[in-house]
Protein backbone atom coordinates (compact mmCIF):
# COMPACT_ATOMS: atom_id res chain seq x y z
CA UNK A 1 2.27 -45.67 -80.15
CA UNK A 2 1.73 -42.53 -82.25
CA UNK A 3 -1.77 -41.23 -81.40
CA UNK A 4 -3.34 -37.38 -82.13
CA UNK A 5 -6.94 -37.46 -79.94
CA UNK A 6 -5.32 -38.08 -76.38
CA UNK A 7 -2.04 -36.63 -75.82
CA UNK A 8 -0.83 -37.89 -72.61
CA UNK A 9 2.38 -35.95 -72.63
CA UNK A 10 0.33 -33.19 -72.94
CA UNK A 11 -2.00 -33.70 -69.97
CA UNK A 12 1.53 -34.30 -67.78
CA UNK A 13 2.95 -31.02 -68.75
CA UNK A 14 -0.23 -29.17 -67.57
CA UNK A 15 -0.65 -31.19 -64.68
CA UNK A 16 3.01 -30.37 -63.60
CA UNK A 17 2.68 -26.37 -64.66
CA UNK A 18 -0.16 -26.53 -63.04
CA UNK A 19 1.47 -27.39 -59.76
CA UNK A 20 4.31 -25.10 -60.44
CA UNK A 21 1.98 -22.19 -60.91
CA UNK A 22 0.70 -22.91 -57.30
CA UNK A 23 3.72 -23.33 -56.00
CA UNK A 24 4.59 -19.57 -57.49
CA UNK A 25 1.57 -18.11 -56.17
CA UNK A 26 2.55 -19.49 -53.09
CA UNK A 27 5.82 -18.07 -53.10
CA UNK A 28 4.03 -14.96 -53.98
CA UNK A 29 2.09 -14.56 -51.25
CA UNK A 30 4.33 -15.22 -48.54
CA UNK A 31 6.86 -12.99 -49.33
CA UNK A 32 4.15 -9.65 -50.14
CA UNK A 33 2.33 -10.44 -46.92
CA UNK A 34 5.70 -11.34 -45.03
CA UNK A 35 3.04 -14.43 -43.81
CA UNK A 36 3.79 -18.07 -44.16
CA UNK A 37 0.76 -18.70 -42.63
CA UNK A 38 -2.13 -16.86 -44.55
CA UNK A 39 -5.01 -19.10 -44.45
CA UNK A 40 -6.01 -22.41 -42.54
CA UNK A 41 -4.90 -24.69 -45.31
CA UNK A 42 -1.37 -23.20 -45.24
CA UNK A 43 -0.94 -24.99 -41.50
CA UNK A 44 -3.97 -25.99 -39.47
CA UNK A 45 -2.23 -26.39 -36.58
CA UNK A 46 -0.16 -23.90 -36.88
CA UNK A 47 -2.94 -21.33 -37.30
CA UNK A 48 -4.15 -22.53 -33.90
CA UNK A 49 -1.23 -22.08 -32.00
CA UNK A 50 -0.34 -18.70 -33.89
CA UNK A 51 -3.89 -17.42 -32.94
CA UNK A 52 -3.73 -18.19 -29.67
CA UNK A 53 0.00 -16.64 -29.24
CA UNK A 54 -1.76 -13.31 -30.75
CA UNK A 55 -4.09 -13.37 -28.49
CA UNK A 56 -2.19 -13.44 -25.77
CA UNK A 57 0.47 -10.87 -27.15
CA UNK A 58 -2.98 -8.59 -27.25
CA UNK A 59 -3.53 -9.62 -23.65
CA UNK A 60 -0.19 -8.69 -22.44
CA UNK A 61 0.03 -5.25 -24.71
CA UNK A 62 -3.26 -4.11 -22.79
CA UNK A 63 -1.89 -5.26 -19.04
CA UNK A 64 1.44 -3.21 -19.68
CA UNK A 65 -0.44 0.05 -20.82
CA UNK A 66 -2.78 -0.86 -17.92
CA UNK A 67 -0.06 -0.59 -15.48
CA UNK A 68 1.72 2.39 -17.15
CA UNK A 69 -1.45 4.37 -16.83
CA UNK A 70 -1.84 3.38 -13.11
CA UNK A 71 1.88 4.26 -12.24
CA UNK A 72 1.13 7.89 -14.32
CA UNK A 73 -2.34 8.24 -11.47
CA UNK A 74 0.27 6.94 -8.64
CA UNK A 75 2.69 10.15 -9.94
CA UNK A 76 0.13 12.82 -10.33
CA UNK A 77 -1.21 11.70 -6.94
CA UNK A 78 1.58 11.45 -5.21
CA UNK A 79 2.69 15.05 -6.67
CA UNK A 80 0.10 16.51 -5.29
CA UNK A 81 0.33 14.78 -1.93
CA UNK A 82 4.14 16.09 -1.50
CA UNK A 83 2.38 19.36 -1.89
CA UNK A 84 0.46 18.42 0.65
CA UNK A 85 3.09 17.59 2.90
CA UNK A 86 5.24 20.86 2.10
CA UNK A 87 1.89 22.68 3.59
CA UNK A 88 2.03 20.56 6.72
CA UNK A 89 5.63 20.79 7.68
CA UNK A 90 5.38 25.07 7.04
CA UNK A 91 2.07 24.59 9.29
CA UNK A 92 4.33 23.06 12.01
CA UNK A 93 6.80 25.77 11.90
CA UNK A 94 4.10 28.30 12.44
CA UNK A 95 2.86 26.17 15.71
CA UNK A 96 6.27 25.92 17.07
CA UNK A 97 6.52 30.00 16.41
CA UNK A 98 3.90 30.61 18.24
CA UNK A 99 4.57 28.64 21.46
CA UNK A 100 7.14 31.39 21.69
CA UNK A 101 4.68 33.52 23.92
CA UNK A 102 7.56 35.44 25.63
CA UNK A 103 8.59 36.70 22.46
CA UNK A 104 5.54 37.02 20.46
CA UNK A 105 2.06 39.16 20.54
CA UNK A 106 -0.42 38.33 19.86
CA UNK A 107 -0.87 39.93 17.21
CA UNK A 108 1.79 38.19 15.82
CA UNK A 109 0.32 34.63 16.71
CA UNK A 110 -3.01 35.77 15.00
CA UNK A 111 -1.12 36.68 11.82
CA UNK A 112 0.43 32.73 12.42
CA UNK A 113 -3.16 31.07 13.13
CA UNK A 114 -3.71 33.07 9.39
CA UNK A 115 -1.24 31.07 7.47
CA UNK A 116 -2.73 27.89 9.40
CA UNK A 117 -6.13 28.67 7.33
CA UNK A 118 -4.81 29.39 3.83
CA UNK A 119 -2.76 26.21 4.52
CA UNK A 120 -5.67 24.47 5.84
CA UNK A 121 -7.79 25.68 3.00
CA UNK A 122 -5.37 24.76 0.27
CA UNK A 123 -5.04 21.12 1.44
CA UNK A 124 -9.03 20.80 1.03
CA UNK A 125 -8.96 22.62 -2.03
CA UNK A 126 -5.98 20.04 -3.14
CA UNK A 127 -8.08 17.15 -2.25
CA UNK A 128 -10.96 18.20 -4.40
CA UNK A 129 -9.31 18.99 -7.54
CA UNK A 130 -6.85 16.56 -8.09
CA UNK A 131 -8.28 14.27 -11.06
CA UNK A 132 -6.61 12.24 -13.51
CA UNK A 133 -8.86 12.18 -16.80
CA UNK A 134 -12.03 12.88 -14.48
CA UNK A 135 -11.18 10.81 -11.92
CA UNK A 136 -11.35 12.12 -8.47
CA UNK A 137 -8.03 10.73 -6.87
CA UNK A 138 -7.87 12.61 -3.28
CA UNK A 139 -11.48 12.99 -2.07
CA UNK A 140 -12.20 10.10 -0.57
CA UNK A 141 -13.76 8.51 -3.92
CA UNK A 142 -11.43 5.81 -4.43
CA UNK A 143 -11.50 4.84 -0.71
CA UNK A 144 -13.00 1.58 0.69
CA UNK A 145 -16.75 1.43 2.36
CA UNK A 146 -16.69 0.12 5.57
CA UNK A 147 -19.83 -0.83 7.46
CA UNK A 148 -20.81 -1.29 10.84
CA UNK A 149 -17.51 -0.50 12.08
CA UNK A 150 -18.27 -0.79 16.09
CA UNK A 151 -16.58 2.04 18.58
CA UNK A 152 -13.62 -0.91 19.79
CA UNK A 153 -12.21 -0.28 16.61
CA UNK A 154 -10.72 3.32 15.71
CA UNK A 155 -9.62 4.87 12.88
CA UNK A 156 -9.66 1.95 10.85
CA UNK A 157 -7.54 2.04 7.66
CA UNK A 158 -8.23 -0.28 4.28
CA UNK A 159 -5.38 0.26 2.30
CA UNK A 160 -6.20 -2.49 0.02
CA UNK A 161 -8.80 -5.34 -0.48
CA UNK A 162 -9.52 -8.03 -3.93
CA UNK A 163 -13.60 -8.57 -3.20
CA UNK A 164 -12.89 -11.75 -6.32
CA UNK A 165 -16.23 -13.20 -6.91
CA UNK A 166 -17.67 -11.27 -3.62
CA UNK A 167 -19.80 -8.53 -3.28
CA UNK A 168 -18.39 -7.81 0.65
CA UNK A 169 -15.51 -8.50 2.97
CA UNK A 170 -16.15 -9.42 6.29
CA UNK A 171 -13.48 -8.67 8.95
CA UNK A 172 -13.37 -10.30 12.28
CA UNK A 173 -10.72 -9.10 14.71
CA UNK A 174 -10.31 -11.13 17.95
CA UNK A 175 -7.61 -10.28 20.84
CA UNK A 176 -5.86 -13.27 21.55
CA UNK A 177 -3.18 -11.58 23.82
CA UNK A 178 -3.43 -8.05 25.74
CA UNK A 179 -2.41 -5.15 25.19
CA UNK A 180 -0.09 -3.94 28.14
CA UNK A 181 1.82 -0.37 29.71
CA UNK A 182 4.93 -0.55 31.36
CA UNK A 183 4.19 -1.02 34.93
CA UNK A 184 6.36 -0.47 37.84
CA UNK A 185 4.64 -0.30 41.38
CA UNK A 186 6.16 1.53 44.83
CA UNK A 187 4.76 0.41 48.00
CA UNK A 188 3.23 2.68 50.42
CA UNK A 189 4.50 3.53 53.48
CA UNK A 190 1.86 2.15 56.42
CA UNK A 191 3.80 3.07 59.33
CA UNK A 192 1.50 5.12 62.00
CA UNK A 193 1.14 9.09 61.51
CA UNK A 194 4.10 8.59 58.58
CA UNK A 195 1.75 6.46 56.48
CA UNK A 196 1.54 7.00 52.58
CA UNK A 197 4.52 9.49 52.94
CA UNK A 198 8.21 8.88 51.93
CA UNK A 199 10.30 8.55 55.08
CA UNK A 200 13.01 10.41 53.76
CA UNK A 201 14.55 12.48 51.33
CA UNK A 202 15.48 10.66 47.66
CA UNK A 203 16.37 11.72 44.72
CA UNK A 204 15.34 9.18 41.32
CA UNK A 205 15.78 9.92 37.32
CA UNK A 206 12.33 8.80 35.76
CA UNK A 207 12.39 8.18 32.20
CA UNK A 208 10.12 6.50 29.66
CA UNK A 209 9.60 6.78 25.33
CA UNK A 210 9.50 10.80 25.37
CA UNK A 211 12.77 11.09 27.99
CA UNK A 212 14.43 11.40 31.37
CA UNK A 213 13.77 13.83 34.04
CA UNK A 214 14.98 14.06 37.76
CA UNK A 215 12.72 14.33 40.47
CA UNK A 216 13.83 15.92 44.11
CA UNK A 217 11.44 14.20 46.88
CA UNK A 218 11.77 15.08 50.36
CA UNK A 219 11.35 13.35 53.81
CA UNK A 220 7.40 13.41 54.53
CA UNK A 221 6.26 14.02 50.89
CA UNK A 222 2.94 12.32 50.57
CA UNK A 223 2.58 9.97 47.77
CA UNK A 224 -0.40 11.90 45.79
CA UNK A 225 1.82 15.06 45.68
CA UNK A 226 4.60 12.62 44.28
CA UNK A 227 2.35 11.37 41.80
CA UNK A 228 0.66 14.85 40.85
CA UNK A 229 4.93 16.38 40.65
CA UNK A 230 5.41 12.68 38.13
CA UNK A 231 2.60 13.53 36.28
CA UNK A 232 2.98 17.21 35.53
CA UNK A 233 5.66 16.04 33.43
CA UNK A 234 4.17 13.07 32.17
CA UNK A 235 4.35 15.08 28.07
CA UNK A 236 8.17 15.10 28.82
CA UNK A 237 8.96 11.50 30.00
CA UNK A 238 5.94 9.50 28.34
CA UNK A 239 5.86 8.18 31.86
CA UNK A 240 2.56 8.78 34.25
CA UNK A 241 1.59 7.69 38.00
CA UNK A 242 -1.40 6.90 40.54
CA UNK A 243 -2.28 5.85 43.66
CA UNK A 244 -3.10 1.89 43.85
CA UNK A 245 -6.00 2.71 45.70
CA UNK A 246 -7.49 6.38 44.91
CA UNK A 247 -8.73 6.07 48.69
CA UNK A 248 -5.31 5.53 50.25
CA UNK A 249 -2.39 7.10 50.66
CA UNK A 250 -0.74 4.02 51.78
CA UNK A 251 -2.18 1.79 49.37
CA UNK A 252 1.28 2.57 46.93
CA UNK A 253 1.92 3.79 43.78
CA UNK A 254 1.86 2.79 40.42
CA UNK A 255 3.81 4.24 37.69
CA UNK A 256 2.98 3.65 34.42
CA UNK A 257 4.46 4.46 30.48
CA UNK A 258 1.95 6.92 29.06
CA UNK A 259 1.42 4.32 26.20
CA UNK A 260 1.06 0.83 25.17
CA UNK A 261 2.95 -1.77 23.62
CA UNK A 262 6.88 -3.23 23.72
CA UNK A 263 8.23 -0.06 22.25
CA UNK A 264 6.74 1.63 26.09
CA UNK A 265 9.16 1.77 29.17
CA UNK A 266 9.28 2.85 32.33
CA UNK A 267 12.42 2.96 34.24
CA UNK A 268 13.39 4.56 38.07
CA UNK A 269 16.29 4.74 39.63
CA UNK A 270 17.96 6.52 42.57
CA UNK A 271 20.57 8.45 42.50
CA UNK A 272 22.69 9.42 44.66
CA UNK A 273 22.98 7.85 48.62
CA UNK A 274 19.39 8.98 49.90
CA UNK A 275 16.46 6.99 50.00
CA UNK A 276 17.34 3.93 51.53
CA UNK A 277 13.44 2.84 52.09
CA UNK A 278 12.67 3.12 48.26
CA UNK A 279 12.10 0.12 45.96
CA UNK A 280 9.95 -0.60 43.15
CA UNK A 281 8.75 -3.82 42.12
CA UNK A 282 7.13 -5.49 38.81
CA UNK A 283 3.65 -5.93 40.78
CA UNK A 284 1.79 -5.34 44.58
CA UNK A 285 2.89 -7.72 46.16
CA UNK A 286 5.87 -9.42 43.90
CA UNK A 287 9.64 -10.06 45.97
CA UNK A 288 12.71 -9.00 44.27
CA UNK A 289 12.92 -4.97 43.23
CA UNK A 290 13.10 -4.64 39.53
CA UNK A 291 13.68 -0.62 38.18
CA UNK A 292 13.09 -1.07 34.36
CA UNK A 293 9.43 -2.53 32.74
CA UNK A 294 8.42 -3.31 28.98
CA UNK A 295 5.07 -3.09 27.59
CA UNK A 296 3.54 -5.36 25.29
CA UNK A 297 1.80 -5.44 22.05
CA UNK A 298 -1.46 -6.18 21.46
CA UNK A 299 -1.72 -9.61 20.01
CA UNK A 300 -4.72 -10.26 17.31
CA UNK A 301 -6.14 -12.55 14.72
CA UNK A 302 -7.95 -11.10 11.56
CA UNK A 303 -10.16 -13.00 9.53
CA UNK A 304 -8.40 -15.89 11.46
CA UNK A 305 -4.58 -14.59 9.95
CA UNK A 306 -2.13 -13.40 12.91
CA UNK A 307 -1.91 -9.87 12.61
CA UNK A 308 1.22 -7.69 13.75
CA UNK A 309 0.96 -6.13 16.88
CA UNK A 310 2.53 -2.37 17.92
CA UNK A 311 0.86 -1.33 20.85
CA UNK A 312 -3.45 -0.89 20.57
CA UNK A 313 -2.44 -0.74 16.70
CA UNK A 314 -2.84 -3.96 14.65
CA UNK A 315 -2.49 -4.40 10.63
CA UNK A 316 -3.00 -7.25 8.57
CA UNK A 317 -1.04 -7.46 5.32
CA UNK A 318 -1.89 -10.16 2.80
CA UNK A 319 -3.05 -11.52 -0.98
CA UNK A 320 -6.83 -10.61 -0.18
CA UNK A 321 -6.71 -7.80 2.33
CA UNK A 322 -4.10 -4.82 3.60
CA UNK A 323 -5.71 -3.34 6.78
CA UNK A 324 -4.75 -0.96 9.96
CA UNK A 325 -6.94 -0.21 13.16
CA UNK A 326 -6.32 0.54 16.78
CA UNK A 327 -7.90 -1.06 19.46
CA UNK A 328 -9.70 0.88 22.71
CA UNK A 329 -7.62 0.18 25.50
CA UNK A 330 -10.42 -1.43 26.83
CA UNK A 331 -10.68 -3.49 23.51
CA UNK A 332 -6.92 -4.66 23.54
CA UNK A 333 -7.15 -5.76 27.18
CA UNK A 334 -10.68 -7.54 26.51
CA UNK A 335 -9.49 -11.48 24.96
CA UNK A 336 -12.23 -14.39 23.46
CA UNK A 337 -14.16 -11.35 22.26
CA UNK A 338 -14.23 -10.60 18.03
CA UNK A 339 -15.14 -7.29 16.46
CA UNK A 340 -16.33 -7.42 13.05
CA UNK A 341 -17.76 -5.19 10.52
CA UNK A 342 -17.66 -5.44 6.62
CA UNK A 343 -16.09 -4.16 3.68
CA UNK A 344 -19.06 -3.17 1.21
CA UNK A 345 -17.07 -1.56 -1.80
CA UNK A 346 -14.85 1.32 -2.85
CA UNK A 347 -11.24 1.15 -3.51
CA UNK A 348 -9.54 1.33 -7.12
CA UNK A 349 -9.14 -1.56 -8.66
CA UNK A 350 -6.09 -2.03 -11.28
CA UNK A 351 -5.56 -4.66 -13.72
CA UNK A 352 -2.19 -5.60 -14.29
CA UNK A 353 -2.38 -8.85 -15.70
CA UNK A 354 -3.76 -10.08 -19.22
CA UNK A 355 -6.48 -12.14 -17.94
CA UNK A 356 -9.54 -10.95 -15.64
CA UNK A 357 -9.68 -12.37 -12.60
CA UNK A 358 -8.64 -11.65 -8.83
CA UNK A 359 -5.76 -13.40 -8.96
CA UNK A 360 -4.52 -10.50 -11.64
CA UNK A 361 -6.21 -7.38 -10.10
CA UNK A 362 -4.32 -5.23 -7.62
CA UNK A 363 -7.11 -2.96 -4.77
CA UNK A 364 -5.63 0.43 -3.66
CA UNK A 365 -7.56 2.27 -1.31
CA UNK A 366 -6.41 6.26 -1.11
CA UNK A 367 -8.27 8.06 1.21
CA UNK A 368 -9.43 11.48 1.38
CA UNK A 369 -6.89 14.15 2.56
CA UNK A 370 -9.39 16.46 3.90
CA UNK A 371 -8.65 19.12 6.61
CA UNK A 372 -11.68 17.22 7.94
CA UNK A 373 -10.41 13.29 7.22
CA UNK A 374 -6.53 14.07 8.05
CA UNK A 375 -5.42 13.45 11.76
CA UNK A 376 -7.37 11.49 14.29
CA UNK A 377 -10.26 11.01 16.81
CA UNK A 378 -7.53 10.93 19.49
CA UNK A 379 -5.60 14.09 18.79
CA UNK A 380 -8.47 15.61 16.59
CA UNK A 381 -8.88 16.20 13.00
CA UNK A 382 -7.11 18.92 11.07
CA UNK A 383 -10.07 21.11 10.60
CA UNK A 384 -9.93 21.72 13.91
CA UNK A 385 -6.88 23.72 13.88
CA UNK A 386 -8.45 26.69 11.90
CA UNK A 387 -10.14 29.88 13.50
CA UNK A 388 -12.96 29.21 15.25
CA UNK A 389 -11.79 25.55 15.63
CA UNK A 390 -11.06 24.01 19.75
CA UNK A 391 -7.26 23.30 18.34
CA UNK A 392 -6.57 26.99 16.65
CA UNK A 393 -3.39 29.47 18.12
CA UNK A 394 -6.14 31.57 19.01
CA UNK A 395 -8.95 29.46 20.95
CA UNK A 396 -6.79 29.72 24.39
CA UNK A 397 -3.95 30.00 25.75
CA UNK A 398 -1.08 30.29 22.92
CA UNK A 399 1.53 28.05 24.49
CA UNK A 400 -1.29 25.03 25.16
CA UNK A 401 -2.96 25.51 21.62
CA UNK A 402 0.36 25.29 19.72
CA UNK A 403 0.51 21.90 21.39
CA UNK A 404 -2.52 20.59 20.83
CA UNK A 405 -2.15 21.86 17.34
CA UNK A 406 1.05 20.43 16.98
CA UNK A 407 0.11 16.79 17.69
CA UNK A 408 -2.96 17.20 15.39
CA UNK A 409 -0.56 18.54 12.55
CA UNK A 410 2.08 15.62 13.11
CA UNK A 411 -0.50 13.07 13.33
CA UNK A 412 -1.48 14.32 9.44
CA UNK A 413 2.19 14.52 8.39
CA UNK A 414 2.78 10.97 9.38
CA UNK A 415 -0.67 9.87 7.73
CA UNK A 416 0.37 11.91 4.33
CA UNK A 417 3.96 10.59 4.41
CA UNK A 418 2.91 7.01 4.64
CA UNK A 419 0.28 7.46 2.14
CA UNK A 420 3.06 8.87 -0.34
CA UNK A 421 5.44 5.63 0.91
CA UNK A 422 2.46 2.74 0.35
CA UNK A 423 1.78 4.42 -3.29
CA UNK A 424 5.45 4.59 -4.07
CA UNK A 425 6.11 0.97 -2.77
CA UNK A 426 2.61 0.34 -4.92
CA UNK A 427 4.11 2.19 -7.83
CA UNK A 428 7.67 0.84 -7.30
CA UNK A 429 7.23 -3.04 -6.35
CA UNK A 430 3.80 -3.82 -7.80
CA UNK A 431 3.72 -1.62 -11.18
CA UNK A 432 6.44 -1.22 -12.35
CA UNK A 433 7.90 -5.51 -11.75
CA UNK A 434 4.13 -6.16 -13.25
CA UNK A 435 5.69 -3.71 -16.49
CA UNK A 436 8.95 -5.54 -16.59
CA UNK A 437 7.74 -8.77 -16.28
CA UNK A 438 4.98 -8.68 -19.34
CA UNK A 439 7.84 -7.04 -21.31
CA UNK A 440 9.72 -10.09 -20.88
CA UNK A 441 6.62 -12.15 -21.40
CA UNK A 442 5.60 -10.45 -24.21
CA UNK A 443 8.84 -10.13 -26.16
CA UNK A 444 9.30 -13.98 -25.64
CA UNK A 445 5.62 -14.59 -27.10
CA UNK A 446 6.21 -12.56 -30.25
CA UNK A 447 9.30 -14.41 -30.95
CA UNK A 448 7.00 -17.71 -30.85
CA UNK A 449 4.65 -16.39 -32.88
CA UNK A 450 7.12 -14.93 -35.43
CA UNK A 451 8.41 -17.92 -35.63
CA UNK A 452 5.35 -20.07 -36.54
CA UNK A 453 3.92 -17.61 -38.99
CA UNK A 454 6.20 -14.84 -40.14
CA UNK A 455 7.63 -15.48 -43.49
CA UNK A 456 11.83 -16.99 -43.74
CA UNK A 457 12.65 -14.65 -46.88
CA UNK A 458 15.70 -16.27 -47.70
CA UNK A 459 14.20 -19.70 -47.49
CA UNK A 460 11.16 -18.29 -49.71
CA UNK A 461 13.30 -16.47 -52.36
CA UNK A 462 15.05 -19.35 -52.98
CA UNK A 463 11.97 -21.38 -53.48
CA UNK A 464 10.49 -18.52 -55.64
CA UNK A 465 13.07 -18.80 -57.91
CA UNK A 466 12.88 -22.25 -58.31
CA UNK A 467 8.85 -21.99 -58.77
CA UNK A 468 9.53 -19.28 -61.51
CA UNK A 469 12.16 -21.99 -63.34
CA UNK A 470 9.97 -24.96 -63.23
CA UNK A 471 6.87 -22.60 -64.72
CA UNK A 472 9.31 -21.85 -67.59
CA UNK A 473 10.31 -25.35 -67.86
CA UNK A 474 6.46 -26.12 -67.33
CA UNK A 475 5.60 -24.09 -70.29
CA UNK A 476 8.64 -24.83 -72.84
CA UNK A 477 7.39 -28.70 -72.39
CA UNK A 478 4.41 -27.82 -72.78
CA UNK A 479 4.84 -26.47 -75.97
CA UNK A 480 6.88 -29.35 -77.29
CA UNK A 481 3.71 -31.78 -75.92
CA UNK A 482 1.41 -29.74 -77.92
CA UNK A 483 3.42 -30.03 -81.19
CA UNK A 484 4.99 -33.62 -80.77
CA UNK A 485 1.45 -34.61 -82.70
CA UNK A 486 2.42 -33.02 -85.65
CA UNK A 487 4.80 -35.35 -86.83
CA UNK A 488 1.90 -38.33 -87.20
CA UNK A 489 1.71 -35.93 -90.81
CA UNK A 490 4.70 -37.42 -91.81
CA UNK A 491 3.14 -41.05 -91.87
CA UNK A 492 0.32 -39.30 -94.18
CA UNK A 493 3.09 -38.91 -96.45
């Protein structure tokens, strides 16, 4: 049928360029915005999944600079707590110079308690002005806030705590199993106008934690001068003694390691042939001599989680809490009795994961380092060690002070050293496995993604090039559709 007013071959060719125009748009597009995927229509589902892969790739970029910036505070704290230490172990030399009272003035240990001031007066100064960006790293700010922490519980420690939903942490602490010194007892000696005296000579090697020493006892020594000659070196031998009965001579004698807990023994033995009569025993009253006793640890629950014991000194370690205390005597001794008091706030909180919740946050609490917040209420705090202080060189007798300050300054060298070794086990274990972990994550997720909406160039050239063809084609047949109605003008004649 030859026809002019509808020309169907005509309406096919556009209908096909048409399409192959698209198609070279398409092509176009993809391969300028290296996107195969640049609008819904392109992939619906596609654009879902690819959406929610960038978000998460966003997620993960923003928890591995998170944890790079927190291992870059960890550093510049921990930089200037080895500064820190470097002033603490110089302060101990100067205490252990000035014991030397046969060989220096005093003069000399005034020029010493000196030093101990700048020292002292750096490490405060230290604590103040370490910041990262404006925050305050050493002074205390980024510690936990404890409440009603009662006197059973000393120098309680939160190293780290995730609050989650909560505004507070309670902590309940309950002795389940005492805390005990080794023990060794000697019976007294209740025989007429000998009574409570040894009833001859002996010689016996005492030692406990700190050491050994030998003791020379003669025939008719009372027991309170043996226990006043056992105690006088009690700082030597961690090992200390009493009578069993204040009141009584004959009542015996107990002898006792200085401290608590399975790490404390007490041992006595004789030496030599002397001292036939002597025996000690594990209790009054118990058969069978024994020389050698143990102590034992104090044995705790917190928050109802078994906490590990090391003398009066317990710590819990888990997900939701990281905390050290040490019991009173009294306290560790005292069992179906809890201590509680609450954690109200404080602490630094990092997020390390890419999604905001407790299960992806890391506490840290770093406490102040303070002449006045560094040693103990046991020894005594640091600031006590400078002029005018009860611990300085110069507030007594040289010899006495340098000990007392010693113990004060070892007690803060042990507190800054394990400060530097929980932030570099923070740093180390937490940080940086959080860093190498979301690199992993994140390089897989970014190959998903890629793969769902990046453009395949070679795949997209080729169709290009067949899109450009077909357009050609497209048009040429076009052209012949448009003039194929000419040749009804032959039948016109």
């Amino acid at each position: 049928m030859s026809r002019i007013n509808t020309n169907v071959s005509a309406l096919t060719a556009q209908h096909n360029l048409q399409k192959s125009n698209k198609d070279l748009t398409v092509r176009l597009q993809r391969l300028s915005t290296g996107l195969q995927i640049n609008r819904g229509a392109d992939n619906p589902a596609g654009l879902i999944v690819s959406e929610r892969l960038r978000s998460e790739i966003s997620s993960i970029s923003k928890a591995i600079s998170n944890a790079e910036r927190a291992s870059n505070v960890i550093a510049t704290t921990e930089a200037a707590l080895a500064e820190v230490s470097t002033l603490l172990t110089d302060m101990k030399g100067l205490t252990i110079e000035a014991a030397n009272t046969g060989a220096f003035s005093k003069d000399e240990v005034a020029a010493n308690q000196l030093q101990i001031d700048s020292a002292i007066e750096s490490i405060t100064r230290i604590s103040n002005s370490t910041t990262f960006a404006g925050l305050k790293l050493l002074n205390g700010s980024l510690d936990y806030v404890l409440s009603g922490v009662p006197s059973e519980l000393q120098n309680v420690n939160v190293t780290g705590a995730n609050f989650g939903l909560n505004s507070s942490i309670p902590v309940n602490v309950e002795v389940l199993n005492s805390a005990e010194t080794a023990t060794l007892f000697v019976s007294g000696n209740t025989t007429g106008a000998t009574a409570g005296t040894f009833l001859s000579s002996v010689t016996l090697e005492i030692a406990g934690t700190k050491g050994a020493q030998q003791f020379n006892f003669t025939s008719g020594q009372t027991l309170s001068s043996v226990v006043a000659a056992i105690n006088q070196l009690k700082d030597s031998t961690g090992v200390s003694a009493s009578l069993a009965n204040a009141a009584s001579q004959s009542s015996g004698m107990v002898i006792n390691s200085t401290s608590f807990g399975s790490d404390a023994f007490v041992s006595v033995q004789k030496i030599g042939t002397g001292g036939a009569f002597f025996d000690t025993f594990s209790a009054q009253g118990a058969s069978g001599p024994q020389i050698r006793d143990e102590g034992q640890d104090v044995l705790a629950l917190i928050n109802g989680s078994l906490a590990l014991g090391d003398g009066l000194d317990v710590s819990l370690h888990s997900a939701t809490l990281n905390v050290e205390m040490s019991l009173t005597a009294a306290a560790a001794q005292t069992l179906n009795t809890t201590h509680s008091f609450s954690i109200t706030g404080g602490g630094a909180t990092y997020q390390i994961g890419p999604s905001v919740n407790s299960s992806q946050q890391v506490g840290v609490g770093i406490q102040s380092v303070a002449a006045t917040a560094l040693g103990d209420d046991v020894v005594g705090r640091l600031s006590t060690v400078i002029s005018g202080g009860d611990n300085s060189l110069v507030a007594g007798d040289a010899g006495e002070q340098s000990r007392l300050a010693g113990l004060i300054i070892d007690k803060a060298i042990d507190q800054i050293a394990i400060l530097r070794g929980r932030l570099g086990a923070f740093e180390r274990n937490t940080l940086n496995t959080a860093v190498r972990s979301q690199q992993i994550a994140l390089e897989n997720l970014t190959a998903s993604e890629s793969q769902i909406r990046d453009t395949d160039f070679a795949t997209e050239t080729s169709n290009l090039t067949r899109a450009q063809i077909l357009q050609n084609a497209g048009t040429s047949t076009l052209a012949i559709a448009n003039s194929t109605a000419q040749s009804v003008l032959g039948l016109l004649g």
